[in-house]
C-alpha atoms as a PDB file:
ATOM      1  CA  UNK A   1      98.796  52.269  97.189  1.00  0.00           C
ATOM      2  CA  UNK A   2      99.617  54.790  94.437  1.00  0.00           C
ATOM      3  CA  UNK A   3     100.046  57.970  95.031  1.00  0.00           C
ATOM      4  CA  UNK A   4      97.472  59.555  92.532  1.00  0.00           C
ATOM      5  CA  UNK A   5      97.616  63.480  93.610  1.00  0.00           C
ATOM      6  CA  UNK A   6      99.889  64.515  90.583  1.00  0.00           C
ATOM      7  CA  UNK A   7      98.029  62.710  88.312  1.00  0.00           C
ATOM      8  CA  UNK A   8      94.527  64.111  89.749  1.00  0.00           C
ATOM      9  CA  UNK A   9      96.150  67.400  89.484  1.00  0.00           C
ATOM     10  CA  UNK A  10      97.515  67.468  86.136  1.00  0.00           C
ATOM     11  CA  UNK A  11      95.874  69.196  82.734  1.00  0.00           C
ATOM     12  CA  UNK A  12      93.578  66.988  80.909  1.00  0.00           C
ATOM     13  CA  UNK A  13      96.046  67.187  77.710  1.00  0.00           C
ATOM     14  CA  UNK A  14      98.862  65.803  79.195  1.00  0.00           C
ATOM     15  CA  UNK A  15      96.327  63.027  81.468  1.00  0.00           C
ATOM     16  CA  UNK A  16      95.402  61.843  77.765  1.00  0.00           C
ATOM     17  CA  UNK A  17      98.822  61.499  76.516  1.00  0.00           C
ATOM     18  CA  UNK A  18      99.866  59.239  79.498  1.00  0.00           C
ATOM     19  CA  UNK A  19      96.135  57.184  79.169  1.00  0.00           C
ATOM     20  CA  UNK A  20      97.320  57.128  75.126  1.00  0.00           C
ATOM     21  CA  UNK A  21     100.838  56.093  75.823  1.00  0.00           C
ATOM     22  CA  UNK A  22      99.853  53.230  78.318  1.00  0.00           C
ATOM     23  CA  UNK A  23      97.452  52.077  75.800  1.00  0.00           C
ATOM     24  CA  UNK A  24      99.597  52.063  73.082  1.00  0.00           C
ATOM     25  CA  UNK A  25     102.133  49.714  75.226  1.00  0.00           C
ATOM     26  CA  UNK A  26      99.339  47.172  76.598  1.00  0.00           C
ATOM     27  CA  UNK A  27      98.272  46.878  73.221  1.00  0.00           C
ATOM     28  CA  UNK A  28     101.437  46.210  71.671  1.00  0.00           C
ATOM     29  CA  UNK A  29     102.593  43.994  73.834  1.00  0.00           C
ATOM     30  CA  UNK A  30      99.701  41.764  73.563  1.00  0.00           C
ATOM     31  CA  UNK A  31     100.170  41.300  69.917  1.00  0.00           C
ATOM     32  CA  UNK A  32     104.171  40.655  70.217  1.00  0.00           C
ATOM     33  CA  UNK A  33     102.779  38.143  73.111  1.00  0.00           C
ATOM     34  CA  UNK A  34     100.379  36.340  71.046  1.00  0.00           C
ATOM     35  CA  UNK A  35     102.877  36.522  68.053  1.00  0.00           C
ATOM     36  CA  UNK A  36     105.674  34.543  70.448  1.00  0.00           C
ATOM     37  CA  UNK A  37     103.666  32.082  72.465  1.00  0.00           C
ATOM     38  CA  UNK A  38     101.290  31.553  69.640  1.00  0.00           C
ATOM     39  CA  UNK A  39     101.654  28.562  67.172  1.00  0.00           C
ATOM     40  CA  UNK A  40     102.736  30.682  64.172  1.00  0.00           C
ATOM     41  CA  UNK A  41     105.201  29.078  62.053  1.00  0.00           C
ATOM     42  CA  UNK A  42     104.982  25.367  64.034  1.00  0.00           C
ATOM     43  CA  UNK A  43     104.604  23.496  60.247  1.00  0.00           C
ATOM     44  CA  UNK A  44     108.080  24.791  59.928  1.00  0.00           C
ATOM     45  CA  UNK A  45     109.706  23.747  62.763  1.00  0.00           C
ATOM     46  CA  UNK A  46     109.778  27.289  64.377  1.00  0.00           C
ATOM     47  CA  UNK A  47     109.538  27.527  68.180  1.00  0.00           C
ATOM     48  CA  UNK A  48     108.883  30.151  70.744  1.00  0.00           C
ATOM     49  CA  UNK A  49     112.664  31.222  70.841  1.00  0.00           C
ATOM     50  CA  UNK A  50     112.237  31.887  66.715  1.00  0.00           C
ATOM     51  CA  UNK A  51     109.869  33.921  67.187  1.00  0.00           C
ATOM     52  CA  UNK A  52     111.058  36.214  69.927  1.00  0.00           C
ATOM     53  CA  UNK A  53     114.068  36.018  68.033  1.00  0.00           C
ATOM     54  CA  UNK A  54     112.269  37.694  64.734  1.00  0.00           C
ATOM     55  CA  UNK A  55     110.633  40.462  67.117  1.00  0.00           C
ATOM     56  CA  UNK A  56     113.885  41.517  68.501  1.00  0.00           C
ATOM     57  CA  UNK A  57     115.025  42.046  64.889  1.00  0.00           C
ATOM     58  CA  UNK A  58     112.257  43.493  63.432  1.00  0.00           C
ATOM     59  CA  UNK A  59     112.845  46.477  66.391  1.00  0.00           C
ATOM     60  CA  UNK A  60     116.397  46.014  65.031  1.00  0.00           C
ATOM     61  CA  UNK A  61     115.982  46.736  61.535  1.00  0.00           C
ATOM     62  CA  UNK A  62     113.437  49.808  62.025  1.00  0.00           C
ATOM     63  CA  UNK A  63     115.909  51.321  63.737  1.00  0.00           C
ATOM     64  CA  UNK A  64     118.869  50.260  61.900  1.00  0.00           C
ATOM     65  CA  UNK A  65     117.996  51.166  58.452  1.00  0.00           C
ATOM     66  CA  UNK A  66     115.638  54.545  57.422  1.00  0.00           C
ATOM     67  CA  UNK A  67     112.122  53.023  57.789  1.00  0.00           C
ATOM     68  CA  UNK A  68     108.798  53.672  56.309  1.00  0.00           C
ATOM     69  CA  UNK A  69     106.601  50.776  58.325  1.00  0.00           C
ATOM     70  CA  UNK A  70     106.689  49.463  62.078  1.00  0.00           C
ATOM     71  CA  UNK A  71     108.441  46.781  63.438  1.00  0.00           C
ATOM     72  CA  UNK A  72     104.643  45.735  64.311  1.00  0.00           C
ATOM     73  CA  UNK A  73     103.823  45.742  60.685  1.00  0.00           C
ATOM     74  CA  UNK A  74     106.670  43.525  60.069  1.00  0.00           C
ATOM     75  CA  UNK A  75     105.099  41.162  62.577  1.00  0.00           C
ATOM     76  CA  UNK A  76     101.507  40.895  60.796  1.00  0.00           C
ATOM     77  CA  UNK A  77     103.606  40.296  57.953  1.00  0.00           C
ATOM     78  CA  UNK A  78     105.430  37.200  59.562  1.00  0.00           C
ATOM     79  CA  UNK A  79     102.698  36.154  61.125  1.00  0.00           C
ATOM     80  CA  UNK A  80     100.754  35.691  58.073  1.00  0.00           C
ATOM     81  CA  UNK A  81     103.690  34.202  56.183  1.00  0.00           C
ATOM     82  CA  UNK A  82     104.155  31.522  58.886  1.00  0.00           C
ATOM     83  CA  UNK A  83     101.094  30.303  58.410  1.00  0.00           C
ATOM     84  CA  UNK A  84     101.072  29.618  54.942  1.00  0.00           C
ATOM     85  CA  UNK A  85     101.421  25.902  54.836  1.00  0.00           C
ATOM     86  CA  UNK A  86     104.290  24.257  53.404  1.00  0.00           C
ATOM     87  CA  UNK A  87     102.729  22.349  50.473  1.00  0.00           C
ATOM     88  CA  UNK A  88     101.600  25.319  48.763  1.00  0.00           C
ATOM     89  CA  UNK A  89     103.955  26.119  46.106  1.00  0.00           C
ATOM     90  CA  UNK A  90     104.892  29.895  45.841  1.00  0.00           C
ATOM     91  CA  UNK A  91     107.263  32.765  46.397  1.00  0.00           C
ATOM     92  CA  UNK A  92     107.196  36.044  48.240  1.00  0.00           C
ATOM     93  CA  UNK A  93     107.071  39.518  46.929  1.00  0.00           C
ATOM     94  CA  UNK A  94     107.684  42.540  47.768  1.00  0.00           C
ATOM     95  CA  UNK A  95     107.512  45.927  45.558  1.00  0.00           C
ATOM     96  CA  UNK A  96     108.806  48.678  47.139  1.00  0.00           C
ATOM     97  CA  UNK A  97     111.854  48.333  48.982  1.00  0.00           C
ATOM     98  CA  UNK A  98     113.121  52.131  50.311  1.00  0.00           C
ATOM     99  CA  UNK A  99     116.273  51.091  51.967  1.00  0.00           C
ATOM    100  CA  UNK A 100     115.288  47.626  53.020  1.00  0.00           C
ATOM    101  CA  UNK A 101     114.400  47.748  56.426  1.00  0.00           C
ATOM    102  CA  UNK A 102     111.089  45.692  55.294  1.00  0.00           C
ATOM    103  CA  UNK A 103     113.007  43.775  52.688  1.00  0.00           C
ATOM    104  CA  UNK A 104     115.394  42.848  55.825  1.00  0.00           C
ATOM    105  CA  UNK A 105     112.718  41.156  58.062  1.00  0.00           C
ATOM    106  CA  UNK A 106     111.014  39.526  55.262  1.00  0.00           C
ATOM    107  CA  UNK A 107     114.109  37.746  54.200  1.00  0.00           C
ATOM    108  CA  UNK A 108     114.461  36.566  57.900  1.00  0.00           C
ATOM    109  CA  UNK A 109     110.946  35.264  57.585  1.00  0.00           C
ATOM    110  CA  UNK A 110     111.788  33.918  54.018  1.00  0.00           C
ATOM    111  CA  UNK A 111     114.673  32.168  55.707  1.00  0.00           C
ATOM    112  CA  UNK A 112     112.927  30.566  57.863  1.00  0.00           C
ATOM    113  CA  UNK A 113     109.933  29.102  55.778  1.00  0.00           C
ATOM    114  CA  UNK A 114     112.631  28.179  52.738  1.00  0.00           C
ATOM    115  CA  UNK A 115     111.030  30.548  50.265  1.00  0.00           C
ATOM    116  CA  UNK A 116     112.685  32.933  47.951  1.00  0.00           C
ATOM    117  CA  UNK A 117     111.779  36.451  48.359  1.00  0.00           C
ATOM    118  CA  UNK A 118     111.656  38.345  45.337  1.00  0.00           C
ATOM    119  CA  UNK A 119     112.471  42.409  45.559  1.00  0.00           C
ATOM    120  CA  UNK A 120     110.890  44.673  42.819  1.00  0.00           C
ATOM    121  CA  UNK A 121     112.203  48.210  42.690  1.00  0.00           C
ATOM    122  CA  UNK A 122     113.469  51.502  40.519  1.00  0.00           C
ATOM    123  CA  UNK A 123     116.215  51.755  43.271  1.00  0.00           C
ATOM    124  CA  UNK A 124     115.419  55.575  41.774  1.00  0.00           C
ATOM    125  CA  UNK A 125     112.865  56.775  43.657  1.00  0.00           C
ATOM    126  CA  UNK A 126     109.311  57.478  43.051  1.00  0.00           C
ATOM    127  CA  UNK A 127     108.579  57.726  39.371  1.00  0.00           C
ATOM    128  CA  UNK A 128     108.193  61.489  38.028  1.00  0.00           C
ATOM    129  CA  UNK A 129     104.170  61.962  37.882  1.00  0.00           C
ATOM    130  CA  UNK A 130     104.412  65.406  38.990  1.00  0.00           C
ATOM    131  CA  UNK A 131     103.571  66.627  42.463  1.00  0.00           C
ATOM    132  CA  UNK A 132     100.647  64.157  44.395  1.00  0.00           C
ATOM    133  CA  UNK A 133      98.834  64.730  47.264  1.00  0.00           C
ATOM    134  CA  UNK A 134      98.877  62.325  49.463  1.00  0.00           C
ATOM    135  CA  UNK A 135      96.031  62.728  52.361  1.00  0.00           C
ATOM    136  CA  UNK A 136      94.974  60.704  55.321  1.00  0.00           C
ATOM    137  CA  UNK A 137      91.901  61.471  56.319  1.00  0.00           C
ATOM    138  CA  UNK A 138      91.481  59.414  59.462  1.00  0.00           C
ATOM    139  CA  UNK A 139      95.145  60.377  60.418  1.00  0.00           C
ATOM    140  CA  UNK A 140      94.664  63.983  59.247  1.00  0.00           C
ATOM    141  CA  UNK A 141      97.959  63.973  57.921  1.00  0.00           C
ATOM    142  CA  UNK A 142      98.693  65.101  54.604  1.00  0.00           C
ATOM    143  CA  UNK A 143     101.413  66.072  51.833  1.00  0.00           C
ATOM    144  CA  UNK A 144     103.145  65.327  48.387  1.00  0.00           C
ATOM    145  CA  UNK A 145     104.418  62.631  46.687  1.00  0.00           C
ATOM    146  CA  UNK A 146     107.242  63.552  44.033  1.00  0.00           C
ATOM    147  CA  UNK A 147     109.781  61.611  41.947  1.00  0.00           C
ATOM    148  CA  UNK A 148     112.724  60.278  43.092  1.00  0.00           C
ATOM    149  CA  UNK A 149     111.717  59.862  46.692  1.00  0.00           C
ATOM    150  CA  UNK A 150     112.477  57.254  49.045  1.00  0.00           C
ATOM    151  CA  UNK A 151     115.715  56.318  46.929  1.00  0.00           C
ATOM    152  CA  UNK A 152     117.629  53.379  47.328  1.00  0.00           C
ATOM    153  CA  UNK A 153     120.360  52.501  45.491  1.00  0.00           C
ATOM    154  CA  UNK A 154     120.575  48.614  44.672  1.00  0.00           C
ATOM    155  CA  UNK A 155     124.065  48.084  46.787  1.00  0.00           C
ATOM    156  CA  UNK A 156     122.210  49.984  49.601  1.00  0.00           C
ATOM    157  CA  UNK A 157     119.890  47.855  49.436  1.00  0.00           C
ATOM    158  CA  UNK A 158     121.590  44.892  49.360  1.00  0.00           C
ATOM    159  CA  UNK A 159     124.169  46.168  51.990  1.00  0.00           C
ATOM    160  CA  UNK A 160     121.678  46.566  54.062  1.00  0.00           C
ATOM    161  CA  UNK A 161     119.881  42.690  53.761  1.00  0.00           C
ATOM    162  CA  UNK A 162     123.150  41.381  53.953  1.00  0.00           C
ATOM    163  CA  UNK A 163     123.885  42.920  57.571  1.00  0.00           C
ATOM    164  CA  UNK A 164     120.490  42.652  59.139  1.00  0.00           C
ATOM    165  CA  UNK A 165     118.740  40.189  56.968  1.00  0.00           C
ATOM    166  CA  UNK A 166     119.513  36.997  54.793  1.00  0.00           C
ATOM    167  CA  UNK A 167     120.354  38.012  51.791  1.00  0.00           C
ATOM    168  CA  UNK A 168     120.918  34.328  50.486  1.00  0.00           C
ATOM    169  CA  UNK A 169     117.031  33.689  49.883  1.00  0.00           C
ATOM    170  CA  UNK A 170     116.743  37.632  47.694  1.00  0.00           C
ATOM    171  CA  UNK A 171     116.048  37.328  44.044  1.00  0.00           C
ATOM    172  CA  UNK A 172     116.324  41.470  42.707  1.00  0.00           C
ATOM    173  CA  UNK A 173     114.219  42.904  39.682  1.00  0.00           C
ATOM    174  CA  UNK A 174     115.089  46.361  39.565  1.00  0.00           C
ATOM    175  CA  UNK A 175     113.038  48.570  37.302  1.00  0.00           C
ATOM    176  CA  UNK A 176     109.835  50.846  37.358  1.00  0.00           C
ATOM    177  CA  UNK A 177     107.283  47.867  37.715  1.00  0.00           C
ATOM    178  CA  UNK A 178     105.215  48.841  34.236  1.00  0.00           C
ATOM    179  CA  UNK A 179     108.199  46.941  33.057  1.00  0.00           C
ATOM    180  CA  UNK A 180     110.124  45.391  35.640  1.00  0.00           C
ATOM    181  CA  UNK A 181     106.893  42.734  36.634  1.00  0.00           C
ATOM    182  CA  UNK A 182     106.617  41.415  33.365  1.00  0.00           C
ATOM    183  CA  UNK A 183     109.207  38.909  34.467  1.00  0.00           C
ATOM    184  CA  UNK A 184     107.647  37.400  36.966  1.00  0.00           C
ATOM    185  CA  UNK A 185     105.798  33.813  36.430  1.00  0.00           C
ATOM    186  CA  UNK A 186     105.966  31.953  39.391  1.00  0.00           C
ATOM    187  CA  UNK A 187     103.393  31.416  41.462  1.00  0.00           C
ATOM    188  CA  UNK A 188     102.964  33.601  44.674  1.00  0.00           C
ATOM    189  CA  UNK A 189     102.194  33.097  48.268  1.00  0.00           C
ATOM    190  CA  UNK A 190     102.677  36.646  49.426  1.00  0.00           C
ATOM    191  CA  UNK A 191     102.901  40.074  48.483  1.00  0.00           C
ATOM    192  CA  UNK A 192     103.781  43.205  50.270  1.00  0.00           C
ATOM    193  CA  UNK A 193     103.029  46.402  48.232  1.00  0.00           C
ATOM    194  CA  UNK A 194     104.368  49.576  48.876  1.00  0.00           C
ATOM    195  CA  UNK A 195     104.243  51.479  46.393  1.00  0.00           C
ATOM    196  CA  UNK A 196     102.364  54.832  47.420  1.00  0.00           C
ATOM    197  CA  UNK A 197     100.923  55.560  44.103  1.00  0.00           C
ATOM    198  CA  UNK A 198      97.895  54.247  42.873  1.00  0.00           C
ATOM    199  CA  UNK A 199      99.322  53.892  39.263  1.00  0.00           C
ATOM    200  CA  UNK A 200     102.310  51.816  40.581  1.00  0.00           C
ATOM    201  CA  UNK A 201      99.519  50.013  42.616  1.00  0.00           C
ATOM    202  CA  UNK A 202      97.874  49.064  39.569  1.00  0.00           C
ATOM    203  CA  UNK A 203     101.108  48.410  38.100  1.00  0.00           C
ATOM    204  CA  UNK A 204     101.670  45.825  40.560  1.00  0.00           C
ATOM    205  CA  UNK A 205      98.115  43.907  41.271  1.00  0.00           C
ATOM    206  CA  UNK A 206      97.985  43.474  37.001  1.00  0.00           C
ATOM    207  CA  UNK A 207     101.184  41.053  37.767  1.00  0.00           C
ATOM    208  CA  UNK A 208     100.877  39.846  40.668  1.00  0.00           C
ATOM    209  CA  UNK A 209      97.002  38.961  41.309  1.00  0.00           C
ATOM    210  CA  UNK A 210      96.619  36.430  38.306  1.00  0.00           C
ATOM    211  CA  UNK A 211     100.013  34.932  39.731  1.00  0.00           C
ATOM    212  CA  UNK A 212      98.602  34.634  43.703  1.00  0.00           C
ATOM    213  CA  UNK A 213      97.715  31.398  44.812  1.00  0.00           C
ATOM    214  CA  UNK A 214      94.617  30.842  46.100  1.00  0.00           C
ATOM    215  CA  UNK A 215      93.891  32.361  49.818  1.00  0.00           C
ATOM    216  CA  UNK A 216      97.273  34.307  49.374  1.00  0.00           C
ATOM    217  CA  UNK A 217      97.244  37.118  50.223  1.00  0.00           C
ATOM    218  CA  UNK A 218      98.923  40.771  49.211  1.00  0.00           C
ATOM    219  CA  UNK A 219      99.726  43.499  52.315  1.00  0.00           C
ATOM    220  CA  UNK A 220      99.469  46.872  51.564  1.00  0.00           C
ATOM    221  CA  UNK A 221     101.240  49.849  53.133  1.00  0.00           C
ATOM    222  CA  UNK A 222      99.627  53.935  52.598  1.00  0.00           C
ATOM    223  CA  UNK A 223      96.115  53.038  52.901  1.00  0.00           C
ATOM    224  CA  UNK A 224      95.229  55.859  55.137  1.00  0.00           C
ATOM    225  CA  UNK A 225      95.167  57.570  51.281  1.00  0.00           C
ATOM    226  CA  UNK A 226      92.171  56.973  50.019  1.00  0.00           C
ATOM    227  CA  UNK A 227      93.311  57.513  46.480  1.00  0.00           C
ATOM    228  CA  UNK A 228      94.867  53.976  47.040  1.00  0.00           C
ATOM    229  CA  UNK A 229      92.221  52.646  48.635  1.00  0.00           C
ATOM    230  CA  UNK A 230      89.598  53.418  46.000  1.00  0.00           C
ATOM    231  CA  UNK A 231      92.206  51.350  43.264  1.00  0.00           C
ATOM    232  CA  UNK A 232      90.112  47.948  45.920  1.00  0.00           C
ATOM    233  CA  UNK A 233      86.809  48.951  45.121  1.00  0.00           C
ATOM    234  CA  UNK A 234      87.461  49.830  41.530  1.00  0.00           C
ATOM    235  CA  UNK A 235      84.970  47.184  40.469  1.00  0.00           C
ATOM    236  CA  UNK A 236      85.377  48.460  36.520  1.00  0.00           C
ATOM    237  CA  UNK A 237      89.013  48.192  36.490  1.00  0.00           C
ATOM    238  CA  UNK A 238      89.065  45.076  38.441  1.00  0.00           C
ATOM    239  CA  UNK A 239      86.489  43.649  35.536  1.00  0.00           C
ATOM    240  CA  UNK A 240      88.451  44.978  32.428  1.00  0.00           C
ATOM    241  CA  UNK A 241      92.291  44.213  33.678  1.00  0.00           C
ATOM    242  CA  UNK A 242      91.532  41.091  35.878  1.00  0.00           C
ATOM    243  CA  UNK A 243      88.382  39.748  35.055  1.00  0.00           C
ATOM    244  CA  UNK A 244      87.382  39.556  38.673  1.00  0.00           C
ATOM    245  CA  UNK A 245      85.495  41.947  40.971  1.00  0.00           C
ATOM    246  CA  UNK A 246      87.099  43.929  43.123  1.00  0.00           C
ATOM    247  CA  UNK A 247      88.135  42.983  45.981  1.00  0.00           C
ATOM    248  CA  UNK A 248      88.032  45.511  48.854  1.00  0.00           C
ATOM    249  CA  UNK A 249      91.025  46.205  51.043  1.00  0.00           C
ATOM    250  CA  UNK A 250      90.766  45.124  54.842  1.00  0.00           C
ATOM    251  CA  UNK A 251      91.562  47.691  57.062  1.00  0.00           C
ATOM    252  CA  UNK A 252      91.069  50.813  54.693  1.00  0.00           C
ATOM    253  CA  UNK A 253      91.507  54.183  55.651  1.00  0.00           C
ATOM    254  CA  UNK A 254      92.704  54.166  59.191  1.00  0.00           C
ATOM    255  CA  UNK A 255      94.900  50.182  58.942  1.00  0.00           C
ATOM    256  CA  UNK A 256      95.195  47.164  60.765  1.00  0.00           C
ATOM    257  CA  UNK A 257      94.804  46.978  64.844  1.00  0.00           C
ATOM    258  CA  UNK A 258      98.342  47.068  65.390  1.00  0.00           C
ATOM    259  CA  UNK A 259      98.348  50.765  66.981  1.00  0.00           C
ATOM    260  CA  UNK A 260      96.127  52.687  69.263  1.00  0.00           C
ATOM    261  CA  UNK A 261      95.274  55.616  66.763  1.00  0.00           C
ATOM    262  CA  UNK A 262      96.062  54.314  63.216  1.00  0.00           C
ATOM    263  CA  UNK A 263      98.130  52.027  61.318  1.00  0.00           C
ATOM    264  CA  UNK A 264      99.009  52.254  57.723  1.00  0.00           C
ATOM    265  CA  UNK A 265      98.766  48.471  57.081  1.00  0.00           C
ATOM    266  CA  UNK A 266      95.720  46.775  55.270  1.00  0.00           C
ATOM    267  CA  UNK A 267      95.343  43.346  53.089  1.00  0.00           C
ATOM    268  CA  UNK A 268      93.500  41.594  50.647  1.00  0.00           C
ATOM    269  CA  UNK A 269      92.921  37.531  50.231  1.00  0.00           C
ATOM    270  CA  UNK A 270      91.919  35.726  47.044  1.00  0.00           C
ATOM    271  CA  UNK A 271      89.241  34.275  47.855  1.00  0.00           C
ATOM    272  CA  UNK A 272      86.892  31.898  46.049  1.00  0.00           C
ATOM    273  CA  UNK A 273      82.972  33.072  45.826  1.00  0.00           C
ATOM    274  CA  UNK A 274      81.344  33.006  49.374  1.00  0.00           C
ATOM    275  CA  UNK A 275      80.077  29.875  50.728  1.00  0.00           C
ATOM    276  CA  UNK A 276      78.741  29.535  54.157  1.00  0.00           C
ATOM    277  CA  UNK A 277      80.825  26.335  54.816  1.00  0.00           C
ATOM    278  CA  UNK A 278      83.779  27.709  57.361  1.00  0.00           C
ATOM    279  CA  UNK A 279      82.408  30.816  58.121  1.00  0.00           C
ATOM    280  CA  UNK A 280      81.400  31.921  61.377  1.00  0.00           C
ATOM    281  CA  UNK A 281      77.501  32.804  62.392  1.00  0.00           C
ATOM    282  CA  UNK A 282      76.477  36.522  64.470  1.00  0.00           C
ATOM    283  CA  UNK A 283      73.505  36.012  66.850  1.00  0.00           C
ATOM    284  CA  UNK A 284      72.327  39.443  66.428  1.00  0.00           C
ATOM    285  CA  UNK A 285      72.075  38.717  62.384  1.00  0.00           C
ATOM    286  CA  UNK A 286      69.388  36.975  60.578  1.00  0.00           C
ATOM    287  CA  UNK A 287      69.524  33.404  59.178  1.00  0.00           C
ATOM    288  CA  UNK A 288      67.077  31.952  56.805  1.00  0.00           C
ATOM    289  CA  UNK A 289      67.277  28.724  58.327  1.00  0.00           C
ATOM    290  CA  UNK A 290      66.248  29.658  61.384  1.00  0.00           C
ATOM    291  CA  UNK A 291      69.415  28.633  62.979  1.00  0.00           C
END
């Protein structure tokens, strides 16, 4: 039996942070669990021992290399590349590199799934807009957003890959992305955008949405700010730039389940209009059919 006196006796603050901690651990080891003995990946040829092998570097690479996103984001990342299947034409994307420790695990991914991975970047920093707030609401965290941050040189960058990554499968296009994107024109199976500011957002879906094949999908990191999560429910821009509606962004404001209090990860799938074929029925929601 355990000997619960201390904890009966302790403060409540410190009782929460242990309760928080624990939960924190169950719950992410249940998603590296289901990422390693699920069947991610198996169109490829990728095994249980791959994947464990991809979660042991993604820890790697977070703590290798100055990092803005979780090794668990890296996961839902892989996971959702993986199961792409193999017939569908397309390359990966990602805008917004930092120093690479993203860029890194992606090109592991990208390794394994034979698809090129193409990194879009200043390597300068933030472009000069001023000073931006940048606020969380859910997270209650705030601050500002100025040029030149999260610099990384192009040889950093690349130094980087090379030593924790696969640098082999990289395609570069440095360049603010106003300009940079107009280069691309292959088709696109995923996107990771990380951009934190909602012009440079827009920058980026104007590319890279007519180019995304259908049910691909584009990640998105900062969208605890809900100045970048109002750019997915924009339905008038959405209308004049991409003749679509908008699409929403899954997981606004407080992220994906991949951490107890908040994550900063959210997506969006192109998606063909709704039709009832494949979806799942609620009992507790009303059917005309009577079914």
């Amino acid at each position: 039996m355990v000997d619960q006196s201390g904890l009966r006796d302790m403060p409540i603050a410190p009782k929460r942070t242990i309760f928080s901690k624990a939960g924190s651990f169950a719950l992410h080891a249940s998603i590296i669990l289901d990422f390693v003995m699920g069947a991610h990946g198996r169109a490829y040829g990728i095994g249980l021992r791959d994947r464990a092998g991809l979660v042991k570097c993604f820890h790697r690479n977070v703590k290798a290399i100055p990092s803005g996103t979780t090794a668990l984001s890296h996961l839902a990342m892989a996971r959702e590349i993986l199961s792409i299947p193999p017939h569908v034409h397309g390359v990966v994307v990602e805008c917004g590199t930092w120093k690479g420790a993203s860029t890194a695990s992606l090109s592991l991914v990208c390794h394994k799934v034979g698809r090129r991975l193409l990194v879009c970047d200043s390597f300068k920093g933030l472009p000069d807009e001023g000073l931006q707030l940048y606020v969380a609401p859910h997270s209650r965290i705030y601050g500002y957003l100025k040029g030149g941050m999260f610099e990384g040189s192009l040889a950093e960058v690349q130094a980087n890959i090379n030593a924790l990554g696969q640098l082999e499968v990289c395609d570069f296009v440095p360049g603010f992305f106003a300009e940079s994107l107009k280069v691309l024109t292959q088709p696109i199976v995923f996107a990771f955008l990380d951009v934190d500011l909602p012009s440079s957002l827009r920058d980026c879906l104007r590319v890279i949405w007519p180019l995304l094949a259908h049910h691909g999908t584009i990640y998105v990191d900062d969208i605890g700010d809900m100045n970048i999560v109002r750019v997915f429910f924009d339905d008038v821009w959405w209308q004049q730039q991409l003749g679509c509606p908008a699409p929403g962004l899954v997981g606004s404001g407080c992220g994906l389940p991949i951490s107890a209090i908040a994550s900063n990860l959210g997506y969006i799938r192109k998606l063909p209009p709704f039709q009832a074929h494949g979806w799942r029925r609620e009992s507790d929601l009303y059917y005309p059919d009577g079914q």
